[in-house]
PDB file of N, CA and C in Angstrom:
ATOM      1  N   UNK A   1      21.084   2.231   3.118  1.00  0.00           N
ATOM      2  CA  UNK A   1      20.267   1.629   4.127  1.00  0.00           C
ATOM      3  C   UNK A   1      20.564   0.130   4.159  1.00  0.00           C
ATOM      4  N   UNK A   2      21.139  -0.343   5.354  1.00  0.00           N
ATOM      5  CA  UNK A   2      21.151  -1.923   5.245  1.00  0.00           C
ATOM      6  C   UNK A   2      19.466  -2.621   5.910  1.00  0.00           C
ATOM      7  N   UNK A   3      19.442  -3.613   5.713  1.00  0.00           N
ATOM      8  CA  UNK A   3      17.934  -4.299   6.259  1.00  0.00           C
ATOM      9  C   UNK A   3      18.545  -5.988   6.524  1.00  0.00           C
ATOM     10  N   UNK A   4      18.169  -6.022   7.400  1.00  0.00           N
ATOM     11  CA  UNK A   4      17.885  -7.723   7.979  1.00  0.00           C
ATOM     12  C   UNK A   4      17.018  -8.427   7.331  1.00  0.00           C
ATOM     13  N   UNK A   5      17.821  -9.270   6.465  1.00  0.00           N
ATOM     14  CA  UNK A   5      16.167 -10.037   6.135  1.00  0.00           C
ATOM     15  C   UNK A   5      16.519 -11.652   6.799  1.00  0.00           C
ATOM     16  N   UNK A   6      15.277 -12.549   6.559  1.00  0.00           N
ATOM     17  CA  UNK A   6      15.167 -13.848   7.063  1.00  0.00           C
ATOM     18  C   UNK A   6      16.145 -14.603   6.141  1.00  0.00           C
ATOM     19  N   UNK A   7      16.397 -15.972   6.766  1.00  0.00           N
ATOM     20  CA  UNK A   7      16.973 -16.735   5.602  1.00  0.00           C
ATOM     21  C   UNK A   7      16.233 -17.322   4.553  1.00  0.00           C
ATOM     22  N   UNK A   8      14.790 -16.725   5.091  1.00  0.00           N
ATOM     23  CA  UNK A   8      13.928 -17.810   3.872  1.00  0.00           C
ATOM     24  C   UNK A   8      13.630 -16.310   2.385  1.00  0.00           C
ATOM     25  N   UNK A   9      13.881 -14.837   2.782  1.00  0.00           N
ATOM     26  CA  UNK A   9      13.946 -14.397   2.364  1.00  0.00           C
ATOM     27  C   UNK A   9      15.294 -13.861   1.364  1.00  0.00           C
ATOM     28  N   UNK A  10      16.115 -13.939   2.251  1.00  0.00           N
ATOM     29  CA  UNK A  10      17.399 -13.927   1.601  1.00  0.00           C
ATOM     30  C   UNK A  10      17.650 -15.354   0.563  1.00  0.00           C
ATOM     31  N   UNK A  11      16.791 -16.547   1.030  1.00  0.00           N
ATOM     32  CA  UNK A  11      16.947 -17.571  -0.119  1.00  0.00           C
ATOM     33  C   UNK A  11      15.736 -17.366  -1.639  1.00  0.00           C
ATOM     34  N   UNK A  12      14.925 -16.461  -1.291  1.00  0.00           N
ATOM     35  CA  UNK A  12      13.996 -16.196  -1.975  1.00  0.00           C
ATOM     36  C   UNK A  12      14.785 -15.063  -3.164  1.00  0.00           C
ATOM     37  N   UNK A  13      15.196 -14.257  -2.601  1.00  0.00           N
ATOM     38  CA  UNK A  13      16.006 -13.036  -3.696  1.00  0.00           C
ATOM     39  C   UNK A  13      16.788 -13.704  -4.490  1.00  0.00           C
ATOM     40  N   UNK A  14      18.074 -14.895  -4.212  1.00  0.00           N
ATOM     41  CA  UNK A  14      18.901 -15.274  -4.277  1.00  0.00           C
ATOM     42  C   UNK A  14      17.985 -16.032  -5.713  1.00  0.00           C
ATOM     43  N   UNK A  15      16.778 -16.886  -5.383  1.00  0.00           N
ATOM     44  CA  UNK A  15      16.299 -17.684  -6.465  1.00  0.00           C
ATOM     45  C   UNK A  15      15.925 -16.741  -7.203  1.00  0.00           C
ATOM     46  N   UNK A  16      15.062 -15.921  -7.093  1.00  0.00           N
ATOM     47  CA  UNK A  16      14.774 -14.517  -8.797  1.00  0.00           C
ATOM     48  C   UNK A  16      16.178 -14.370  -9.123  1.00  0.00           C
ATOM     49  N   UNK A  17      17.418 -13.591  -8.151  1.00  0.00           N
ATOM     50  CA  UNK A  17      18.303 -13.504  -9.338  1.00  0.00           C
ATOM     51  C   UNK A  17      19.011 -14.856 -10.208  1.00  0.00           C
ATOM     52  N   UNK A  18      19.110 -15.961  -9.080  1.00  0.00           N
ATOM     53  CA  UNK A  18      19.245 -17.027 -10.429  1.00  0.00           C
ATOM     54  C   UNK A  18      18.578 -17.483 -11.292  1.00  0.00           C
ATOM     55  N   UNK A  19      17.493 -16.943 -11.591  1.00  0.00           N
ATOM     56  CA  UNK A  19      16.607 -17.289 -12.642  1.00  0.00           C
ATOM     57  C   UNK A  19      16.682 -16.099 -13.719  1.00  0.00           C
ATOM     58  N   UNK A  20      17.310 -15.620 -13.465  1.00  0.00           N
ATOM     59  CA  UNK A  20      17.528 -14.163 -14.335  1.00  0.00           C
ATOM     60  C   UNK A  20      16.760 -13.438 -14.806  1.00  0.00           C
ATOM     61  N   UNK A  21      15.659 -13.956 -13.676  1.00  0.00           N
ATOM     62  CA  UNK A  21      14.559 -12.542 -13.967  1.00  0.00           C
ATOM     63  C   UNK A  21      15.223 -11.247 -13.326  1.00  0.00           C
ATOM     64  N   UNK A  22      15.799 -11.551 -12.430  1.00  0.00           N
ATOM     65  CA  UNK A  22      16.619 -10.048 -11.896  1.00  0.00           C
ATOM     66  C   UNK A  22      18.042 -10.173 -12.096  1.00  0.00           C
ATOM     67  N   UNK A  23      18.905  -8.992 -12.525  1.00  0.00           N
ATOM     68  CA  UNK A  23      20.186  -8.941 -12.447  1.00  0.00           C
ATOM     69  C   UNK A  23      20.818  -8.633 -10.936  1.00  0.00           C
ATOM     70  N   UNK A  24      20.043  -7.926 -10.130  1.00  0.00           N
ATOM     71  CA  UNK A  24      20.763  -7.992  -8.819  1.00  0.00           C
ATOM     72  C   UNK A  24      19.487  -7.935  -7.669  1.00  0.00           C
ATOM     73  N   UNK A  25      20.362  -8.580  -6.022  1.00  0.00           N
ATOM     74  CA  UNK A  25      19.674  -8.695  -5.247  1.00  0.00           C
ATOM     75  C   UNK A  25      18.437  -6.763  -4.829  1.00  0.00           C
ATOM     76  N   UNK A  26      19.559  -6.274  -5.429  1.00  0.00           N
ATOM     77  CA  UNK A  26      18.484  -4.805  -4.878  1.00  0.00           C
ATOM     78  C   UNK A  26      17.615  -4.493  -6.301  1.00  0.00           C
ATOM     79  N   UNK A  27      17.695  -5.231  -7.114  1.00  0.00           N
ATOM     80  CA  UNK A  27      16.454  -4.985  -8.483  1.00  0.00           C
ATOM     81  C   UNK A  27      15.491  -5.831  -7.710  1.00  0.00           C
ATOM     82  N   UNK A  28      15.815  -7.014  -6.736  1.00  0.00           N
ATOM     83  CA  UNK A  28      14.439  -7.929  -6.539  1.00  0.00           C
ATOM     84  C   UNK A  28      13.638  -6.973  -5.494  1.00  0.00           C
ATOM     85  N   UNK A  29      14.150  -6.109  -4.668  1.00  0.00           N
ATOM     86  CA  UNK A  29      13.532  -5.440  -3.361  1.00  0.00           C
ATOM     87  C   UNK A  29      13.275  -4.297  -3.568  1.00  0.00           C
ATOM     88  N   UNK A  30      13.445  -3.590  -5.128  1.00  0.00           N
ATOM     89  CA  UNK A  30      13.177  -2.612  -5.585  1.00  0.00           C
ATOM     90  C   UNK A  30      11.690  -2.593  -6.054  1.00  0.00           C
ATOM     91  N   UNK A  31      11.655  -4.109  -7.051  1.00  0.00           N
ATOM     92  CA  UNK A  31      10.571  -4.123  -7.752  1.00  0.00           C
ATOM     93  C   UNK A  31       9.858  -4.658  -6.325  1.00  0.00           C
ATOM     94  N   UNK A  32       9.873  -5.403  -5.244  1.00  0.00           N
ATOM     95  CA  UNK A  32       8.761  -5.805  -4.499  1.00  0.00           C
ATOM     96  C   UNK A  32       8.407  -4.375  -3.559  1.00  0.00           C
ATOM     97  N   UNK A  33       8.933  -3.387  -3.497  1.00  0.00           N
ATOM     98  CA  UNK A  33       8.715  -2.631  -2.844  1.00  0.00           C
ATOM     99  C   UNK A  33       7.652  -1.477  -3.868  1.00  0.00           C
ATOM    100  N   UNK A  34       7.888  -1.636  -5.352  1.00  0.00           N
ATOM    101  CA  UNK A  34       7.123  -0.787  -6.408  1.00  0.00           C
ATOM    102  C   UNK A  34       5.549  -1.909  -5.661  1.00  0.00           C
ATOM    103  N   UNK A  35       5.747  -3.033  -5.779  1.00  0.00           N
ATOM    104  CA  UNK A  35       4.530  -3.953  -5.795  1.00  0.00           C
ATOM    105  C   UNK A  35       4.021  -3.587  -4.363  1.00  0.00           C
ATOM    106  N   UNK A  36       4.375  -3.360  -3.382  1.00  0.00           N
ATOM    107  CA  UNK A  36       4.244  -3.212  -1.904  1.00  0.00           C
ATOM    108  C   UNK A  36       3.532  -1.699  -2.170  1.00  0.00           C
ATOM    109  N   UNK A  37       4.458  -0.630  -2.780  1.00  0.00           N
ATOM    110  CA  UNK A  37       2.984   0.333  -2.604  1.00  0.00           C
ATOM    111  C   UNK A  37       2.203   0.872  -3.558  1.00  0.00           C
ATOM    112  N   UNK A  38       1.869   0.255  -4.524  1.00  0.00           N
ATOM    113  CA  UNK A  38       0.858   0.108  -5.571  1.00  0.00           C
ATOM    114  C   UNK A  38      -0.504  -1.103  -4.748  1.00  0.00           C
ATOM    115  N   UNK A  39      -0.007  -2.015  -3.896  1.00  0.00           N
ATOM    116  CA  UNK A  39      -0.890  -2.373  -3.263  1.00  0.00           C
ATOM    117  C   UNK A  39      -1.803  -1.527  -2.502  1.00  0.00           C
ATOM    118  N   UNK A  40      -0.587  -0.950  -1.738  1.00  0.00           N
ATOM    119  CA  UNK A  40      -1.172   0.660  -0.397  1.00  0.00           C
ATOM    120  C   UNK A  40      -1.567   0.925  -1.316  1.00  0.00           C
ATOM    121  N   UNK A  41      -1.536   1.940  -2.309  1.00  0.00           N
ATOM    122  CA  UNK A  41      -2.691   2.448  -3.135  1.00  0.00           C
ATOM    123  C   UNK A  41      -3.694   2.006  -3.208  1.00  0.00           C
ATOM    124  N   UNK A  42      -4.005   0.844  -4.166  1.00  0.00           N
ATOM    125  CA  UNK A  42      -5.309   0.352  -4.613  1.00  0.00           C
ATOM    126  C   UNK A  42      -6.483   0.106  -3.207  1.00  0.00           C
ATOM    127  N   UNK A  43      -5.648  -0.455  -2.042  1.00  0.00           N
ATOM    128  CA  UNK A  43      -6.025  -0.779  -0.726  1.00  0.00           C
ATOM    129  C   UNK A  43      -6.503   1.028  -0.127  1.00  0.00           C
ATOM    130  N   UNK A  44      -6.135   2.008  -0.263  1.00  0.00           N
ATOM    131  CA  UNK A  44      -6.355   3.147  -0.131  1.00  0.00           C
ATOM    132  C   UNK A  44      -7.520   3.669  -0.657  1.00  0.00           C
ATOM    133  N   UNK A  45      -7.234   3.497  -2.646  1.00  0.00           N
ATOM    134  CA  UNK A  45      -8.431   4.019  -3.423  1.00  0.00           C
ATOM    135  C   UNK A  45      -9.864   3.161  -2.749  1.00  0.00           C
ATOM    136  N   UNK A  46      -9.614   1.901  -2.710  1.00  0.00           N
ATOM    137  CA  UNK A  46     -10.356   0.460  -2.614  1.00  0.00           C
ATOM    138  C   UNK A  46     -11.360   1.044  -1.217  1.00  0.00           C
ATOM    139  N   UNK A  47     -10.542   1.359  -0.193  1.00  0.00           N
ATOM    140  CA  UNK A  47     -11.543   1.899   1.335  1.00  0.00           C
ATOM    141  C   UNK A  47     -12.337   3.469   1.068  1.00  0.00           C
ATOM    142  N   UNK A  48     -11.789   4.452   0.301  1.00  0.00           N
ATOM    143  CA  UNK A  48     -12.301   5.319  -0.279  1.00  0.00           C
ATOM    144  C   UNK A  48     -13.645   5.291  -0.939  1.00  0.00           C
ATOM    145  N   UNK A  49     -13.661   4.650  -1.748  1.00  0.00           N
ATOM    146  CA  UNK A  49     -14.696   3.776  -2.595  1.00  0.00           C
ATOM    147  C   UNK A  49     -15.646   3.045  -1.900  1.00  0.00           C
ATOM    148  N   UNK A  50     -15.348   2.533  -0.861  1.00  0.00           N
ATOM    149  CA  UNK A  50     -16.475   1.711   0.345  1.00  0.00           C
ATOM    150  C   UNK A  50     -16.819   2.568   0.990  1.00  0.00           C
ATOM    151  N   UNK A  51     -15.899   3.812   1.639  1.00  0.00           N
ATOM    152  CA  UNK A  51     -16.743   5.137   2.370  1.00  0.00           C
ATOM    153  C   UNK A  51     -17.846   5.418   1.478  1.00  0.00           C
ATOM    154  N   UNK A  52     -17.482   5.893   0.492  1.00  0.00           N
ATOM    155  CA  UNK A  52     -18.536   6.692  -0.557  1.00  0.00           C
ATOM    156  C   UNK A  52     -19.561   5.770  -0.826  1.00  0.00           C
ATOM    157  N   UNK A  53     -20.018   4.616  -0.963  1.00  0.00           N
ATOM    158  CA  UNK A  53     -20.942   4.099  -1.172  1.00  0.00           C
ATOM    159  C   UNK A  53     -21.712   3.282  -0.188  1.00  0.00           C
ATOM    160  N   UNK A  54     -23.004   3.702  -0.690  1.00  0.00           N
ATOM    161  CA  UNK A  54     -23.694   2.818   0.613  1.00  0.00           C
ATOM    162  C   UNK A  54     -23.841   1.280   0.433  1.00  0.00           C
ATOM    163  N   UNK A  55     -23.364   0.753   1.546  1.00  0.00           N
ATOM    164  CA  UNK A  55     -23.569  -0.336   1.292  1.00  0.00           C
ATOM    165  C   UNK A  55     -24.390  -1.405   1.501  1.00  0.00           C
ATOM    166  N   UNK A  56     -24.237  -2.683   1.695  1.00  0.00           N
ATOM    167  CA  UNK A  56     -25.576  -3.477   1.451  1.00  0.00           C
ATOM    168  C   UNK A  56     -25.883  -3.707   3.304  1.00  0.00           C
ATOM    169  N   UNK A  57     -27.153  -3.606   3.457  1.00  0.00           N
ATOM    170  CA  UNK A  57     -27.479  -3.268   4.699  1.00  0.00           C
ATOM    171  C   UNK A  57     -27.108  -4.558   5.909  1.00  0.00           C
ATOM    172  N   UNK A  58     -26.264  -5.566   4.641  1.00  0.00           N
ATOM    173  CA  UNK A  58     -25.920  -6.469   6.228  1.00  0.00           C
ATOM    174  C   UNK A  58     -24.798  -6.506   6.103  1.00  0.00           C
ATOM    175  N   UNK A  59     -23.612  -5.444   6.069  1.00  0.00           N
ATOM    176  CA  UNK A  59     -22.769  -5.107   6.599  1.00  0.00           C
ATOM    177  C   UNK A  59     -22.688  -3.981   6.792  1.00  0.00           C
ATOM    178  N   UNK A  60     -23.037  -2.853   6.708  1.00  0.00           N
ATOM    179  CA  UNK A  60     -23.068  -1.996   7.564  1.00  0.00           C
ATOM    180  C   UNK A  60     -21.947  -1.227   7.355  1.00  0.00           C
ATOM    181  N   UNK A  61     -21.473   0.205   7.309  1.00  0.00           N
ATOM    182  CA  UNK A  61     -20.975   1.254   7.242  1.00  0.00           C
ATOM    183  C   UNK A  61     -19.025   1.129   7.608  1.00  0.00           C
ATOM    184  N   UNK A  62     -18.767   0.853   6.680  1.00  0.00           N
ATOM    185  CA  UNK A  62     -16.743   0.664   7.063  1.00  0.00           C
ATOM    186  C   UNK A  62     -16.287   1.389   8.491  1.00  0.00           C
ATOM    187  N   UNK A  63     -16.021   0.344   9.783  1.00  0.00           N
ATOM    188  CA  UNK A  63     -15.384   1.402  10.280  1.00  0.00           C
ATOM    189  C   UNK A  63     -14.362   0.246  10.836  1.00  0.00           C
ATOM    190  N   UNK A  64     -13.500   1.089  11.772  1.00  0.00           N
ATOM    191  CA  UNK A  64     -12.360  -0.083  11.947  1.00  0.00           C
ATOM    192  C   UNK A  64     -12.073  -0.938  12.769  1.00  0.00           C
ATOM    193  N   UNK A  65     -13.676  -1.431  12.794  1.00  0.00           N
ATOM    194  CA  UNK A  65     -13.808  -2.616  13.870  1.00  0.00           C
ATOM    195  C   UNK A  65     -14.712  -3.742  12.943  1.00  0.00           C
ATOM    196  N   UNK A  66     -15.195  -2.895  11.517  1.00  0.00           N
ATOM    197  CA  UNK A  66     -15.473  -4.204  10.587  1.00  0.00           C
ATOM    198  C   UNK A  66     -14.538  -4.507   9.267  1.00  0.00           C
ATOM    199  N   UNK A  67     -13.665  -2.898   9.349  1.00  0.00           N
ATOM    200  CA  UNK A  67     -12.905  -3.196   7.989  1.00  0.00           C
ATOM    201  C   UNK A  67     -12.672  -4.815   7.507  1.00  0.00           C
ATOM    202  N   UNK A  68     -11.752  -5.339   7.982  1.00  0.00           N
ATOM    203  CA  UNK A  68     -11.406  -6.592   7.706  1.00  0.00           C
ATOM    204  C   UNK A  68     -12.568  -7.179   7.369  1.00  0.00           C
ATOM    205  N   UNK A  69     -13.848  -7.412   7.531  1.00  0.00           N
ATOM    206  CA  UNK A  69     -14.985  -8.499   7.081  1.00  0.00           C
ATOM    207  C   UNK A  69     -15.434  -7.342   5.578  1.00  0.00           C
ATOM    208  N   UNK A  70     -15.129  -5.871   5.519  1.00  0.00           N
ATOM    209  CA  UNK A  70     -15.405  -5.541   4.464  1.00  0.00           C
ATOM    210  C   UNK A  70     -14.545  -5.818   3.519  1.00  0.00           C
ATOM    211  N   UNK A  71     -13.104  -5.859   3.883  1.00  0.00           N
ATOM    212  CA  UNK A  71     -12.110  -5.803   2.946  1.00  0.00           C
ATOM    213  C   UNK A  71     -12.323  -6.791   2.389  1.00  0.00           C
ATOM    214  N   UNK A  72     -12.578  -8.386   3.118  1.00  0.00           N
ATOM    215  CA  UNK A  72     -12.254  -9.552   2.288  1.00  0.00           C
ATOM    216  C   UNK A  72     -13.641  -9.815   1.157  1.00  0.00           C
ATOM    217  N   UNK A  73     -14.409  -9.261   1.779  1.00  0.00           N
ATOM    218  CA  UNK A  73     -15.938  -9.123   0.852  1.00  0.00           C
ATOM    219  C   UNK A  73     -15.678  -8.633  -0.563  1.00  0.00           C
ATOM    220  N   UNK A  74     -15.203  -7.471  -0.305  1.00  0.00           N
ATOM    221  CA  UNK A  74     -14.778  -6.537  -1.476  1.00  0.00           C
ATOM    222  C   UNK A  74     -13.832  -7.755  -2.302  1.00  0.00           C
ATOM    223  N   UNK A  75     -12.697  -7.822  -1.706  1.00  0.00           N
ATOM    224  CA  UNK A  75     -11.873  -8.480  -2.879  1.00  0.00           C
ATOM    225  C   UNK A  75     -12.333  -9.641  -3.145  1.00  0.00           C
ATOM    226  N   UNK A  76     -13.192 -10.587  -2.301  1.00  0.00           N
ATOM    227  CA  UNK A  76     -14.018 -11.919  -3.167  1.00  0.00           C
ATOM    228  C   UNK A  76     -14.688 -11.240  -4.230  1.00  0.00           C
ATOM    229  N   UNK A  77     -15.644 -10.276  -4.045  1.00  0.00           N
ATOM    230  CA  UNK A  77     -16.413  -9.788  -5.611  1.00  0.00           C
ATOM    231  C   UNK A  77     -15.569  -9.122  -6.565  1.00  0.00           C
ATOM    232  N   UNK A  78     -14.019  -9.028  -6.130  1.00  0.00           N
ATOM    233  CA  UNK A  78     -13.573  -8.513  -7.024  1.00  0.00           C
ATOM    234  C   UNK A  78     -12.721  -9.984  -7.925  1.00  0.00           C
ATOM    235  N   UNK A  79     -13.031 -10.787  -7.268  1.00  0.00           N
ATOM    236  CA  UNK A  79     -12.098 -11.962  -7.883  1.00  0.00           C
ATOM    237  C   UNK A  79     -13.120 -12.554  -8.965  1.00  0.00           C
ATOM    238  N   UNK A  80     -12.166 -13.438  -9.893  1.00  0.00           N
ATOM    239  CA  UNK A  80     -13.402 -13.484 -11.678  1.00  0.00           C
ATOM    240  C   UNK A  80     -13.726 -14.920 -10.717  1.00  0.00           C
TER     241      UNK A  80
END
């Protein structure tokens, strides 16, 4: 599979592998893509978890015209 990336991205890969945290440009888009859907997950389990519980009565029931004001709620109380 080839992919287009930006130049600010293609300068971004280029700096992990010279820092030798990565040995090659497809170890850097491997591991951001492990990180990309372990996010979808948690973001998955995370709306699951807001269905099932009731929530506090001034926001009102997840649907997908408030997600976004729930989502960022959620992850402020999830931040220390």
């Amino acid at each position: 599979m080839n992919v287009d990336l930006t130049a600010e991205l293609q300068e971004f890969i280029a700096e992990q592998v010279g820092s030798g945290r990565y040995r090659t440009p497809q170890s850097v888009v491997e591991d951001a893509l492990s990180l990309l859907a372990a996010l979808s997950q948690t973001e998955q389990q995370l709306k699951s978890l807001l269905r099932r519980r009731e929530p506090p009565s001034d926001i009102g029931r997840p649907t997908e015209n408030n997600w976004e004001a729930l989502q960022q709620e959620a992850l402020a109380r999830l931040r220390p």
